[in-house]
C-alpha atoms as a PDB file:
ATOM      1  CA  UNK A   1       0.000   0.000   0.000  1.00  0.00           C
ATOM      2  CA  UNK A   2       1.165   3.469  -0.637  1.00  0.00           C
ATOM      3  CA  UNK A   3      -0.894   7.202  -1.023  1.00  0.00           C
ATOM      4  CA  UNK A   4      -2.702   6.783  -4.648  1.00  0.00           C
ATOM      5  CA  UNK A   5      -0.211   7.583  -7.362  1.00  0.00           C
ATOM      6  CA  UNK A   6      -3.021  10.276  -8.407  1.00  0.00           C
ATOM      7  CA  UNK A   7      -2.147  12.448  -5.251  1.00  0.00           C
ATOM      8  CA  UNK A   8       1.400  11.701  -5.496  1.00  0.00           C
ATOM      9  CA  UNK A   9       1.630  13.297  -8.534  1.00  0.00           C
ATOM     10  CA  UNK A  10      -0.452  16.150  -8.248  1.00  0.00           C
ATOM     11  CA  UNK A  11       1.906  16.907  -4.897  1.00  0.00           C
ATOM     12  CA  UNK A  12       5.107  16.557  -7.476  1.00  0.00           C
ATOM     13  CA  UNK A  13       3.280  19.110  -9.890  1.00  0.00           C
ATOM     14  CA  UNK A  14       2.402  21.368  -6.791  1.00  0.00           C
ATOM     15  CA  UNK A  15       6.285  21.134  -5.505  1.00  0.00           C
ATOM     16  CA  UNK A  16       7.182  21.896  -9.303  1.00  0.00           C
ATOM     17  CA  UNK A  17       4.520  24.529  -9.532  1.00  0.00           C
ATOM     18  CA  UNK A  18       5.944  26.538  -6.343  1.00  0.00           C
ATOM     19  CA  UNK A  19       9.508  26.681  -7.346  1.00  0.00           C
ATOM     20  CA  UNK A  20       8.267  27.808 -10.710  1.00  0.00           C
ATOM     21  CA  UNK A  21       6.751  30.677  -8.962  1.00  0.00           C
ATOM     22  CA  UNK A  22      10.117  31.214  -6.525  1.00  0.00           C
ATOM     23  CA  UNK A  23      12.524  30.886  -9.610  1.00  0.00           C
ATOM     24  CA  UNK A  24      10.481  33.888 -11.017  1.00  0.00           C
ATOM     25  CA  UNK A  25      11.694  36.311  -8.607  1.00  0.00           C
ATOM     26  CA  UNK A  26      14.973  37.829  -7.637  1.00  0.00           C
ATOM     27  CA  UNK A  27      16.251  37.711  -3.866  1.00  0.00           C
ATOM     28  CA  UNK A  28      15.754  41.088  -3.839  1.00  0.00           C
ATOM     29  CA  UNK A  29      12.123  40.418  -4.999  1.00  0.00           C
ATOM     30  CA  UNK A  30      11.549  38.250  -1.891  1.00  0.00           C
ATOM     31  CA  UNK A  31      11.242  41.236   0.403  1.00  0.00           C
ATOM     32  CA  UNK A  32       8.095  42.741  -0.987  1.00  0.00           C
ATOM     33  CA  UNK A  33       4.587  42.160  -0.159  1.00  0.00           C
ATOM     34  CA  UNK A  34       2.724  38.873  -0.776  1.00  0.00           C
ATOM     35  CA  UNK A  35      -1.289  37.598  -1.403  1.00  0.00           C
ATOM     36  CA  UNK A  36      -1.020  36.924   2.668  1.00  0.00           C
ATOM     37  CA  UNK A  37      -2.079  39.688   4.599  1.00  0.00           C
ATOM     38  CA  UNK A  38       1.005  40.456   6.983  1.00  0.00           C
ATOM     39  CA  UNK A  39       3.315  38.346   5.544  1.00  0.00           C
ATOM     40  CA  UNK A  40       6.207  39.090   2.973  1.00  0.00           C
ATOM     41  CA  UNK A  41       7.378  36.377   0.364  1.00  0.00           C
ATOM     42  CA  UNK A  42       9.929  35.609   1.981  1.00  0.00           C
ATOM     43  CA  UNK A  43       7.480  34.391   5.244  1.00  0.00           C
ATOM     44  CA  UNK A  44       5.520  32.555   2.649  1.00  0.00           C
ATOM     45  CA  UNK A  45       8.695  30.975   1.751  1.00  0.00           C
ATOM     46  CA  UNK A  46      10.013  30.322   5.077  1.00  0.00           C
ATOM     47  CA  UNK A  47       6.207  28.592   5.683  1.00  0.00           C
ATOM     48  CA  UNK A  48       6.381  26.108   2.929  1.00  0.00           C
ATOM     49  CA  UNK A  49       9.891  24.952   4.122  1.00  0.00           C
ATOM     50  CA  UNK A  50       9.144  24.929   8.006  1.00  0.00           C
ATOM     51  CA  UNK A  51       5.759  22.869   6.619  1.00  0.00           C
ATOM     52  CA  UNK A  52       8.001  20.293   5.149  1.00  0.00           C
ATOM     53  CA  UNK A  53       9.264  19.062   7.855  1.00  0.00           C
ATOM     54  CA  UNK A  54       6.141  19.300   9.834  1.00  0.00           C
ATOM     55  CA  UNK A  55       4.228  17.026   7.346  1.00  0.00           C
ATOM     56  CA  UNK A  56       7.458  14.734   7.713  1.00  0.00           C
ATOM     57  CA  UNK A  57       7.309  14.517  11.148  1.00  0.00           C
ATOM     58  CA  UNK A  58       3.373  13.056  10.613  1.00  0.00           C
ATOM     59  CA  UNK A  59       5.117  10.076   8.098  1.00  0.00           C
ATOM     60  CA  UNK A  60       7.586   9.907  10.793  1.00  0.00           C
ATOM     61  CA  UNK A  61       4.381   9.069  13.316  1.00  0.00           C
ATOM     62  CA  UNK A  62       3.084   6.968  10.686  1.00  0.00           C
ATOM     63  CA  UNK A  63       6.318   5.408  10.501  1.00  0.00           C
ATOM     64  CA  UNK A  64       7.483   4.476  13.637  1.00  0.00           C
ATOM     65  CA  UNK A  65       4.062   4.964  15.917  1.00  0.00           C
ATOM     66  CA  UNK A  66       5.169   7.046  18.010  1.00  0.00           C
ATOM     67  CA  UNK A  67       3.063  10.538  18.760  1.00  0.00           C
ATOM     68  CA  UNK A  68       4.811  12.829  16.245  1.00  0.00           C
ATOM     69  CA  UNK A  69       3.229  16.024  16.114  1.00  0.00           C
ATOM     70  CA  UNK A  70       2.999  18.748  13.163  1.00  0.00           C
ATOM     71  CA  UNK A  71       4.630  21.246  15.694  1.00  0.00           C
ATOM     72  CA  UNK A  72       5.383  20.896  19.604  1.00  0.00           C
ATOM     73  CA  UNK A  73       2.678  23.720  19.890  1.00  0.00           C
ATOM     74  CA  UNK A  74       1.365  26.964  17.662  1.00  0.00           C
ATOM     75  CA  UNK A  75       3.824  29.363  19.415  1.00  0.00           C
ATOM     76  CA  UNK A  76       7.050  26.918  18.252  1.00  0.00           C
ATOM     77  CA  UNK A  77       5.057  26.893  14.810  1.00  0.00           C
ATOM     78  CA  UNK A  78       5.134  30.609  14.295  1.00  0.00           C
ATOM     79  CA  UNK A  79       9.249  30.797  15.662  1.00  0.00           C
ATOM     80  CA  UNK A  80      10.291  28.611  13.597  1.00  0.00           C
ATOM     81  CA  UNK A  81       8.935  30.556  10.504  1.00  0.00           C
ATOM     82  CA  UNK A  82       9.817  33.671  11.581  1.00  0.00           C
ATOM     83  CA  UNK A  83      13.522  32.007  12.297  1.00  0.00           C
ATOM     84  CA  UNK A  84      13.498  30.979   9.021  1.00  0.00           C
ATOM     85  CA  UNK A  85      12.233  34.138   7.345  1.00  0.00           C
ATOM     86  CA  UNK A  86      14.847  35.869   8.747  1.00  0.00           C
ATOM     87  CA  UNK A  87      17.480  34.123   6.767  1.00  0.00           C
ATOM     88  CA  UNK A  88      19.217  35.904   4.261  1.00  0.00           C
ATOM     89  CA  UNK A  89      17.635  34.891   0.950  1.00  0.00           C
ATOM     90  CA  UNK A  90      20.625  32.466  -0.824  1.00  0.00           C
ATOM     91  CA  UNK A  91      19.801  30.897   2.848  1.00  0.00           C
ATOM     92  CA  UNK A  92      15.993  30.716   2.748  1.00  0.00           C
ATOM     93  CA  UNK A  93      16.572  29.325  -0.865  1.00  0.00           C
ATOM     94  CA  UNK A  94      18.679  26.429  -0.062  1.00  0.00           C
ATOM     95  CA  UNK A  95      16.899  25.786   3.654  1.00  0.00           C
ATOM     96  CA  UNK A  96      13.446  25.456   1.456  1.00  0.00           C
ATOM     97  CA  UNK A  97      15.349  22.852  -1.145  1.00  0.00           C
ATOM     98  CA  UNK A  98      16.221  20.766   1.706  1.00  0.00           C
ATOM     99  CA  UNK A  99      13.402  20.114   3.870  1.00  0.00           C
ATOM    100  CA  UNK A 100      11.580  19.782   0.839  1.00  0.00           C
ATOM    101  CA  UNK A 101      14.168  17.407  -0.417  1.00  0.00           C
ATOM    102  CA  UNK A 102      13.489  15.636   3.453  1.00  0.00           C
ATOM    103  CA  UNK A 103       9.687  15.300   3.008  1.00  0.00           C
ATOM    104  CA  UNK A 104      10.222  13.485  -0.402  1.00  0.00           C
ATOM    105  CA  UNK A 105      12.982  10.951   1.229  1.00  0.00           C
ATOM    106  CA  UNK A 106      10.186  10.625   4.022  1.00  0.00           C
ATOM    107  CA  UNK A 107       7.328   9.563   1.244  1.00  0.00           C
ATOM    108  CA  UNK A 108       9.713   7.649  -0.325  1.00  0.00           C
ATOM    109  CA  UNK A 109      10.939   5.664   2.477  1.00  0.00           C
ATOM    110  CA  UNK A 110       7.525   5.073   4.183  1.00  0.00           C
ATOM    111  CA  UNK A 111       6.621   1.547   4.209  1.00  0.00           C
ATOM    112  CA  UNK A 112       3.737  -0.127   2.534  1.00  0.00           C
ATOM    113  CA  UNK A 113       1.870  -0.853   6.349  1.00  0.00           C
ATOM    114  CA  UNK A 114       2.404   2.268   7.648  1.00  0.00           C
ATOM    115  CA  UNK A 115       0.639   4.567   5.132  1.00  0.00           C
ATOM    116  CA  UNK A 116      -3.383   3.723   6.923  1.00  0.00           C
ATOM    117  CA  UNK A 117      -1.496   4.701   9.858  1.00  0.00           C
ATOM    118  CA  UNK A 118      -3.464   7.773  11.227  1.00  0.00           C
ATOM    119  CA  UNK A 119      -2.135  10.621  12.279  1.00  0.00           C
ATOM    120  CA  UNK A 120      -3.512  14.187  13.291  1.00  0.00           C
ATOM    121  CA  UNK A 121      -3.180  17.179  11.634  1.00  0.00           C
ATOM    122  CA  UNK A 122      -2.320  20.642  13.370  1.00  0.00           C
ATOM    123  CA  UNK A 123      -6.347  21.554  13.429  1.00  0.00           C
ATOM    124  CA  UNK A 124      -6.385  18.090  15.512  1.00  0.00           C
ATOM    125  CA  UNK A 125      -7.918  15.823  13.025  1.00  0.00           C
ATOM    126  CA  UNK A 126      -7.608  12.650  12.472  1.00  0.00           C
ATOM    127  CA  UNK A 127      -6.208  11.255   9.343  1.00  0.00           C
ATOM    128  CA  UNK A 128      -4.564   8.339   7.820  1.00  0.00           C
ATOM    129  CA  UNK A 129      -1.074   8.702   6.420  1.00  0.00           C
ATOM    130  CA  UNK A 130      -2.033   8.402   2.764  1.00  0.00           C
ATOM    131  CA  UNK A 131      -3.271  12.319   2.915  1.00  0.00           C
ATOM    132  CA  UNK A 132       0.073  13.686   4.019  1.00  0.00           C
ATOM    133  CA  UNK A 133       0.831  14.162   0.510  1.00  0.00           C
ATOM    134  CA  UNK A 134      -2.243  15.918  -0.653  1.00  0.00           C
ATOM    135  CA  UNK A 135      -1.801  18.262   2.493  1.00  0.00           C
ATOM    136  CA  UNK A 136       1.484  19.230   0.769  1.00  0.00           C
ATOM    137  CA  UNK A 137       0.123  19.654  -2.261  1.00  0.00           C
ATOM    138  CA  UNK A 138      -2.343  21.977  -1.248  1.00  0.00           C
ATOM    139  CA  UNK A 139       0.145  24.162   0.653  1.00  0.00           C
ATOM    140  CA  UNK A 140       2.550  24.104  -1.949  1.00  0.00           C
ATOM    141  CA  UNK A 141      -0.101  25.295  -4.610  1.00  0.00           C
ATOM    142  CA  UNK A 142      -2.230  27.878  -2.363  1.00  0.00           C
ATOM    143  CA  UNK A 143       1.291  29.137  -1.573  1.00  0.00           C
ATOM    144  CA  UNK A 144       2.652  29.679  -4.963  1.00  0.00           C
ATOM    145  CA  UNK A 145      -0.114  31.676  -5.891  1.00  0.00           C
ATOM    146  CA  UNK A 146       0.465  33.674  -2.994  1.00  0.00           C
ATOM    147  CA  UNK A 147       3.935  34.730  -3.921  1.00  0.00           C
ATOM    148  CA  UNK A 148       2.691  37.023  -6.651  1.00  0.00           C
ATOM    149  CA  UNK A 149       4.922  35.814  -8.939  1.00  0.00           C
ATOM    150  CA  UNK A 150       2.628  35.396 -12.063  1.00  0.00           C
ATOM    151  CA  UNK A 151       1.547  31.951 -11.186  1.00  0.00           C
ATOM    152  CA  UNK A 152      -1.883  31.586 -10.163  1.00  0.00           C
ATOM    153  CA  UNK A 153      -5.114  29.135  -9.576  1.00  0.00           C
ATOM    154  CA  UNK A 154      -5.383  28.797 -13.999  1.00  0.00           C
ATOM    155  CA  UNK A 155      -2.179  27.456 -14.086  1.00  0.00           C
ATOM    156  CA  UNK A 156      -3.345  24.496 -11.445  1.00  0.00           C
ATOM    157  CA  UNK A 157      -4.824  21.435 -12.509  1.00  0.00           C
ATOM    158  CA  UNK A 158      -8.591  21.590 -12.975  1.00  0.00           C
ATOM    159  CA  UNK A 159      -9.104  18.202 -11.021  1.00  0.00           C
ATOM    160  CA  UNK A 160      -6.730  20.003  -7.765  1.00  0.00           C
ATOM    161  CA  UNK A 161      -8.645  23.177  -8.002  1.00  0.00           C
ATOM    162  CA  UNK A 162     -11.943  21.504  -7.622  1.00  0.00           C
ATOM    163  CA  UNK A 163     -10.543  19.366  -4.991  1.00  0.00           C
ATOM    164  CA  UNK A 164      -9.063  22.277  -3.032  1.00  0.00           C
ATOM    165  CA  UNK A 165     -12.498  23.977  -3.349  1.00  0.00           C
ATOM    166  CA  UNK A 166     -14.063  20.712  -2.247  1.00  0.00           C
ATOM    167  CA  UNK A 167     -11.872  20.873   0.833  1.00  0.00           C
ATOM    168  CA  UNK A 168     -12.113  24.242   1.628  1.00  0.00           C
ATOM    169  CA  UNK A 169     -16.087  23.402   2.220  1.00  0.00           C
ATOM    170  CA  UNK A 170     -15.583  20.443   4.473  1.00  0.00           C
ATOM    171  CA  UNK A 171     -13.113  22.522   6.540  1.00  0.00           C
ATOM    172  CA  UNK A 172     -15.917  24.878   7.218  1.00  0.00           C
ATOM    173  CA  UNK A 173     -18.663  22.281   6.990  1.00  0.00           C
ATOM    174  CA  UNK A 174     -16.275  20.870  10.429  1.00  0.00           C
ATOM    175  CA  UNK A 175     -16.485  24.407  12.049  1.00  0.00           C
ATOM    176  CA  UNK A 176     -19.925  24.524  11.592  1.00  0.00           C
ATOM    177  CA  UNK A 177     -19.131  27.784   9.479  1.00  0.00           C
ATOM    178  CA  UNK A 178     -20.480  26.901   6.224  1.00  0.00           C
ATOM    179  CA  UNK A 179     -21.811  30.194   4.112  1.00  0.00           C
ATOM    180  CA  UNK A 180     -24.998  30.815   2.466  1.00  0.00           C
ATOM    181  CA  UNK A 181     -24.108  29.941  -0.649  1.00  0.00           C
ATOM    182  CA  UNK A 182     -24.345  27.953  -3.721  1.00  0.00           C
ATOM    183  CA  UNK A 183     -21.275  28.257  -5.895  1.00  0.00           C
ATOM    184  CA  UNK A 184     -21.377  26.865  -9.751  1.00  0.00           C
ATOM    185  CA  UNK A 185     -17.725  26.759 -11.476  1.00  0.00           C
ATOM    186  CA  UNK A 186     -18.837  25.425 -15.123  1.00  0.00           C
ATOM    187  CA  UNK A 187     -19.912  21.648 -14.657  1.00  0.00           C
ATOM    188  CA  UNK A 188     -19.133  21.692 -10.486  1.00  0.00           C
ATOM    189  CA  UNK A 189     -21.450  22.840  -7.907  1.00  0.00           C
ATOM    190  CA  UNK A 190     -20.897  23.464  -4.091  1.00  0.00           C
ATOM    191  CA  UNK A 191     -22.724  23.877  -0.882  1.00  0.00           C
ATOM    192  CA  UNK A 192     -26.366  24.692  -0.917  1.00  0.00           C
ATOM    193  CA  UNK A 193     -27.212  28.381   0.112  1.00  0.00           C
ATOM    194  CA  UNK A 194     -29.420  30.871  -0.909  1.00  0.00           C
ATOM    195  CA  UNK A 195     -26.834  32.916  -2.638  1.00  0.00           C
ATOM    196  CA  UNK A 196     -26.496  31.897  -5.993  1.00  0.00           C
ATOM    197  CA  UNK A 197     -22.464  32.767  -7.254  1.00  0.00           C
ATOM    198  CA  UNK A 198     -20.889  31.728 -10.716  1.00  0.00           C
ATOM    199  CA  UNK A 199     -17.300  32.140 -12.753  1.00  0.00           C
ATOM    200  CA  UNK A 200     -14.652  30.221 -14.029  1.00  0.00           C
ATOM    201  CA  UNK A 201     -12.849  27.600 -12.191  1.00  0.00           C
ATOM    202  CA  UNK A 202     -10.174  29.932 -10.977  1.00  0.00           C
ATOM    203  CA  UNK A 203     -11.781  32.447 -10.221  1.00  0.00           C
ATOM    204  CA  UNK A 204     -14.045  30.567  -7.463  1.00  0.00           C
ATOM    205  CA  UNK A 205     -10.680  29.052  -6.239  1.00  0.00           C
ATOM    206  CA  UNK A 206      -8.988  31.954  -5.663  1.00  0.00           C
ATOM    207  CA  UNK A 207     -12.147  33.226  -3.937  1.00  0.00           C
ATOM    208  CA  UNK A 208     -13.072  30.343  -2.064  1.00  0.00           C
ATOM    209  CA  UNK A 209      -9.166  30.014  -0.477  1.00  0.00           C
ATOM    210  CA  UNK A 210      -9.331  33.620   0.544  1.00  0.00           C
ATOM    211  CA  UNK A 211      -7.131  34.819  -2.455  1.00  0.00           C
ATOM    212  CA  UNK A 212      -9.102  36.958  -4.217  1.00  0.00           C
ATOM    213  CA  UNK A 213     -12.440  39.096  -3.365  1.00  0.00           C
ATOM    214  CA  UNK A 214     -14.480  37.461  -6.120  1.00  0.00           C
ATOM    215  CA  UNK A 215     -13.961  40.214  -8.381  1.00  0.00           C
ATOM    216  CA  UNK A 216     -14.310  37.873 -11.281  1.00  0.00           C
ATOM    217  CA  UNK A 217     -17.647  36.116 -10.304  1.00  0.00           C
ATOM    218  CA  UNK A 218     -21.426  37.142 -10.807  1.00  0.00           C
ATOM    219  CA  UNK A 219     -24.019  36.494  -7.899  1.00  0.00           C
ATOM    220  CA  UNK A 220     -28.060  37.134  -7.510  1.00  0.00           C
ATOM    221  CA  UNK A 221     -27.068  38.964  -4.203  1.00  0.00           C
ATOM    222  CA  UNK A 222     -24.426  40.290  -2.357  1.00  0.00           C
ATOM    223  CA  UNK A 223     -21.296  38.138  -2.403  1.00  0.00           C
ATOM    224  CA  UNK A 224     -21.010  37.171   1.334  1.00  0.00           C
ATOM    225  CA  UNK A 225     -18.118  37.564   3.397  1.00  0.00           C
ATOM    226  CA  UNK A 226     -16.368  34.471   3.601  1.00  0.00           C
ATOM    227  CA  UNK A 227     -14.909  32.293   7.061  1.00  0.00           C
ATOM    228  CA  UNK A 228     -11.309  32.097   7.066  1.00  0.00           C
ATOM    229  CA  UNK A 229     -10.482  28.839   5.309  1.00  0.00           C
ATOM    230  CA  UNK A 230      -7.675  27.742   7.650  1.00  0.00           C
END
């Protein structure tokens, strides 16, 4: 047993997609604002790399079954990027290529048994092993849009972006924060509100994550203020 060769390869075309997006800019480039609210590129950065080795540590749980968490707590969470974001940006460059580098030996090296192993994410749920990858791949992507770098949500997979949308509802659906809404991107339909809102694949992912104020969408109302997605 291993995750399905479907997710591993969307989370190779996410890691692929993200240092697309990096390669675009210059070091000096890396200091300006990002998509995140509060956060320069070079945080976003610093983020994807400190998540590496976070999601490792869950195959290392899966691995070994021993308690493993994401983080030892939110507060270490938030040092460690900031620690990292602080490095110069030759640094952050090569510090990102190696934990990402780590992750993949980690997939790689996970035996068949362990990956229905479950393991808990940072929000505290349970899951088994075989989603560690697709967590990745949805950080990597998200975050490679939010570096500003010309890369966004059209240049993703249909099949991800509908699958990111998909699990931006259940992560609300779980909070009990689900909107009002019914959203339509061509074929694919979400929720079941009274608000009735339409556009292009895209342009409801990049609304739906939080990356975009729906700018690009029609509605028969008011487009509603969205929850925070995570």
């Amino acid at each position: 047993m291993s995750a399905p060769q479907q997710v591993l390869d969307r989370w190779a075309d996410g890691e692929r997609l993200f240092a697309t997006a990096l390669g675009r800019l210059t070091d000096e480039e890396l200091d300006a604002a990002s998509l995140l609210p509060g956060w320069d590129r070079q945080h976003v950065v610093a983020h994807v790399a400190r998540n590496a080795d976070a999601l490792g540590n869950l195959l290392t749980w899966a691995r070994t079954g021993t308690e493993t968490p994401m983080y030892p707590s939110r507060e270490a969470r938030d040092a460690g990027i900031a620690e990292t974001a602080a490095l110069d940006a030759p640094r952050l460059r090569t510090e990102l290529v190696a934990a990402t580098a780590r992750f993949a030996d980690a997939v790689r090296g996970l035996p068949g048994g362990a990956w229905a192993a479950p393991v808990r994410t940072l929000h505290g749920r349970e899951v088994p092993a075989t989603e560690v990858p697709w967590m990745r791949c949805i950080e990597v992507v998200v975050h490679a849009v939010d570096l500003d770098a010309g890369v966004g949500f059209a240049d993703v997979d249909e099949g991800v972006q509908a699958a990111i949308c998909e699990e931006v509802l259940a992560s609300w659906e779980r909070r009990g924060e689900t909107p009002d809404v019914v959203v339509f991107a061509g074929d694919r339909e979400w929720g079941s509100g009274a608000v009735a809102v339409s556009g292009s694949l895209p342009a409801v992912t990049g609304w739906l994550t939080g990356r975009s104020r729906g700018e690009e969408l029609t509605a028969d109302g008011d487009l509603p203020a969205l929850p925070r997605w995570m």
